[in-house]
Protein backbone atom coordinates (compact mmCIF):
# COMPACT_ATOMS: atom_id res chain seq x y z
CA UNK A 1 61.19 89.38 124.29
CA UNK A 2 64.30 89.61 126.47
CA UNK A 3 66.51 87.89 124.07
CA UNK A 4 64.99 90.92 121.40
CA UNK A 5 66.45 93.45 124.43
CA UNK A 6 70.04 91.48 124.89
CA UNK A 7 70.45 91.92 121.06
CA UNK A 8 69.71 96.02 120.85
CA UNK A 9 71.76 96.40 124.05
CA UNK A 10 74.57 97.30 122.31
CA UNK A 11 73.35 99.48 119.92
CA UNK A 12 71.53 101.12 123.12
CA UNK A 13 75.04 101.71 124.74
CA UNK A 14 76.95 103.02 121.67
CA UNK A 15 73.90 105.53 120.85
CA UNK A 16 74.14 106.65 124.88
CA UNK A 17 77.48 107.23 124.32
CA UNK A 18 77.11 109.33 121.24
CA UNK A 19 74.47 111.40 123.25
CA UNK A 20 76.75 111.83 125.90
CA UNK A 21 79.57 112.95 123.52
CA UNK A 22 77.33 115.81 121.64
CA UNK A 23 76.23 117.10 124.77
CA UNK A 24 79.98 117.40 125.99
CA UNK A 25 79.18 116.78 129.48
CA UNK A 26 78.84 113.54 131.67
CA UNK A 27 76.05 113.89 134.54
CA UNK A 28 73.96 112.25 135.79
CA UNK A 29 70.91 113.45 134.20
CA UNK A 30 72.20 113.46 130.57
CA UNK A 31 73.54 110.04 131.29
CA UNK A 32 69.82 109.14 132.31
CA UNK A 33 67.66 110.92 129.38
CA UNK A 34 70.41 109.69 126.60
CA UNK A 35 69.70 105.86 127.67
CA UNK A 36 65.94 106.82 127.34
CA UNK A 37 66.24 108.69 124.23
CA UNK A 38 68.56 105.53 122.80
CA UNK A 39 66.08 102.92 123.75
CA UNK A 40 63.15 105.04 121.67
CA UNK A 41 65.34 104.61 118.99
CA UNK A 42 66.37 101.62 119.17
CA UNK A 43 62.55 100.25 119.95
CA UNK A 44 61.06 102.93 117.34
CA UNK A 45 63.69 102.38 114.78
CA UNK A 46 64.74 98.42 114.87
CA UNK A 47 67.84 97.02 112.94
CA UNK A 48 67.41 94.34 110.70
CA UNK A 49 69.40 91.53 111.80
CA UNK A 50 72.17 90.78 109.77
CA UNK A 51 73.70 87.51 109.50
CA UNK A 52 77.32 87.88 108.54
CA UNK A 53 78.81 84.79 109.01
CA UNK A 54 81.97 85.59 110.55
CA UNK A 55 84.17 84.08 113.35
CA UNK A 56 86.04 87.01 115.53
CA UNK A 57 89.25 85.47 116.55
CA UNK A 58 91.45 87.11 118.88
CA UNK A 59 95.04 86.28 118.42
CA UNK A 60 94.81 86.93 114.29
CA UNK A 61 92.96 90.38 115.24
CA UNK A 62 95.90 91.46 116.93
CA UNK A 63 97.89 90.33 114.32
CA UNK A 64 96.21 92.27 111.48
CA UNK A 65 95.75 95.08 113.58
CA UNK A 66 99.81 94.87 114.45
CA UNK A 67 100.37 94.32 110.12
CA UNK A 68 98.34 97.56 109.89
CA UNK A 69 99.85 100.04 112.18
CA UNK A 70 103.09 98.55 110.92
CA UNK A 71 101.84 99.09 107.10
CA UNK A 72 100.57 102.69 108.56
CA UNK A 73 104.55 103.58 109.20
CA UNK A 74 106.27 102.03 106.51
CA UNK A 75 103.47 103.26 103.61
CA UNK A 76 103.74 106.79 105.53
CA UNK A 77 107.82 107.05 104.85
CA UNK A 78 107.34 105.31 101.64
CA UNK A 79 104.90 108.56 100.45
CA UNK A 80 107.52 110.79 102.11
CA UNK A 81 110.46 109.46 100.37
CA UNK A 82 108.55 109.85 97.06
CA UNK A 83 107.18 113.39 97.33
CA UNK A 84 110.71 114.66 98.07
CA UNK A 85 112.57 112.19 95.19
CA UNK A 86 110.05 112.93 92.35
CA UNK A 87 107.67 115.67 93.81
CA UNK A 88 104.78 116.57 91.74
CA UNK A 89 105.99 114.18 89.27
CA UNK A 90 105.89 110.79 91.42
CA UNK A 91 105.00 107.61 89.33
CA UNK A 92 101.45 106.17 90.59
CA UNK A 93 99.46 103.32 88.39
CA UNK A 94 96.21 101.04 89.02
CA UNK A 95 96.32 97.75 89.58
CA UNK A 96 93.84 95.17 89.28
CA UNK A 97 93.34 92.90 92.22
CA UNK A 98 90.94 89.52 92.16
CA UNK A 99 89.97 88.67 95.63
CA UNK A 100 89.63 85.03 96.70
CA UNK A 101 86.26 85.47 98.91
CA UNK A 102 82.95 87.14 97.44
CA UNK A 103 81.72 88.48 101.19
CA UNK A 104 80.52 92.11 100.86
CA UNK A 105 82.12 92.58 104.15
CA UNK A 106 85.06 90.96 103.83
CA UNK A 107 85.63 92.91 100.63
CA UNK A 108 84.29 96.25 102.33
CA UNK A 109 87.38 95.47 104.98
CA UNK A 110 90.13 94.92 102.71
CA UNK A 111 89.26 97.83 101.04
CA UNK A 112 89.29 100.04 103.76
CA UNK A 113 92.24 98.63 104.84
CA UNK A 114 93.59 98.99 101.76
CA UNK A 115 93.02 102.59 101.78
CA UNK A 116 93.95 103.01 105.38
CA UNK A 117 97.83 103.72 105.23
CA UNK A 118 99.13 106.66 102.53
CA UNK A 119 99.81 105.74 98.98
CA UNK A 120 97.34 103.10 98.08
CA UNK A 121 93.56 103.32 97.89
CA UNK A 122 90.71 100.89 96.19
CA UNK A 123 89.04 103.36 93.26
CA UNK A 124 86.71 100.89 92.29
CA UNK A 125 85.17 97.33 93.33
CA UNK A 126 83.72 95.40 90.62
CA UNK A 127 81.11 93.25 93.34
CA UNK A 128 80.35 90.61 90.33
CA UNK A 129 83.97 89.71 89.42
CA UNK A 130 85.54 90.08 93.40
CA UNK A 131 87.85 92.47 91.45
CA UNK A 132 89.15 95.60 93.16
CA UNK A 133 91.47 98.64 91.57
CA UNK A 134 93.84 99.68 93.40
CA UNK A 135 95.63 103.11 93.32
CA UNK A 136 99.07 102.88 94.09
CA UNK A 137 101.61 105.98 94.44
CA UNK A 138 105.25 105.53 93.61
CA UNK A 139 104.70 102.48 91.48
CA UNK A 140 106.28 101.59 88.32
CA UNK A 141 105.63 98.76 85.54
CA UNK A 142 107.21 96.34 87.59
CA UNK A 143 105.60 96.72 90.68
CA UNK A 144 102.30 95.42 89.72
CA UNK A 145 102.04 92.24 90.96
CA UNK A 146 104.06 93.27 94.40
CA UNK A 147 100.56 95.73 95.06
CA UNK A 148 98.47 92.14 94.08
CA UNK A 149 100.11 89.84 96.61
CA UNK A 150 100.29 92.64 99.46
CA UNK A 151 96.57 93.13 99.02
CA UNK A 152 95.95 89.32 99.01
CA UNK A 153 98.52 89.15 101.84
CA UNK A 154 95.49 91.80 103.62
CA UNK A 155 92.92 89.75 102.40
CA UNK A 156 94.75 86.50 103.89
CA UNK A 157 95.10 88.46 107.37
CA UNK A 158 91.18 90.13 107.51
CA UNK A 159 89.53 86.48 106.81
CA UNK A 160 91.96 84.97 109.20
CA UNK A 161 90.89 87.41 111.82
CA UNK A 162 87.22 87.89 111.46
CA UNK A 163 86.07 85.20 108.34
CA UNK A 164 83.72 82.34 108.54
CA UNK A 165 85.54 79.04 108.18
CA UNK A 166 84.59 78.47 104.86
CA UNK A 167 86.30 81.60 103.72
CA UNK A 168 89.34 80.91 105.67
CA UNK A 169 89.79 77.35 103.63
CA UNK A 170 89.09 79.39 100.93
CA UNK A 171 91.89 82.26 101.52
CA UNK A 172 93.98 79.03 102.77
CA UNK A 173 93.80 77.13 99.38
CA UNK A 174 94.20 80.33 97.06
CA UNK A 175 97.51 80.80 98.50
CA UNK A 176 98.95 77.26 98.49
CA UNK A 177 97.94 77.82 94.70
């Protein structure tokens, strides 16, 4: 029973904070009623547990988070240089991309990573063939297989960060390929 309550704990505290937030104020009394209201949901409406498989490690989080505020600022003057070069008339293509690891998640957080900075975005994921399209702006012929290997070089850095082992040996022997 208590290790049931350990597990929803967190769920309790982010729904008490959401609570807190649409109510705008922080009192003691809303504080109070939004833990009661969370645990009601939380005991009314239990999450499935979900097994994902993943290892968080520290050091490589900071490093993909670091890559991706980087990526943020260089994809952001990348987009700027093109709209005032070619304006309306900027080059863009899709690539296709062939991920190494078939985890939904892992493949949910390259995507959005993918998406996160200005100029690329995943249009499509093809789940059954670990094959995601990628919209790239300012790209030519040429540049097809740079988008590939900096989306594999994303892939690389998310299962390095937050993968389960096997997908890191995985991710590990796709590159030395």
């Amino acid at each position: 029973m208590t290790g049931r309550f350990a597990r929803r704990l967190p769920l309790v505290a982010w729904l008490t904070v959401v609570w807190l937030l649409l109510w705008g104020t922080f009192d003691l009394g809303t504080l109070v009623f939004g833990v009661v209201v969370a645990a009601l949901v939380a005991a009314v409406f239990p999450m499935p547990p979900i097994t994902t498989g993943m290892r968080l490690r520290p050091l490589r989080l900071l490093e993909l988070i670091g890559y991706l505020a980087w990526d943020l600022v260089v994809s952001t003057l990348r987009v700027s240089w093109q709209a005032l070069r070619h304006g309306p008339g900027t080059p863009a293509g899709i690539v296709a991309v062939t991920l190494l690891t078939d985890s939904d998640h892992l493949t949910a957080m390259v995507a959005n990573g993918v998406s996160l900075a200005p100029g690329k975005f995943v249009m499509q994921i093809d789940r059954v063939n670990r094959i995601c399209y990628v919209y790239a702006l300012g790209m030519r012929e040429s540049d097809a297989e740079s988008v590939r290997r900096d989306v594999l070089a994303l892939e690389k850095r998310v299962v390095r960060a937050v993968g389960s082992p096997r997908a890191v040996a995985l991710v590990d022997r796709g590159s030395a390929a």
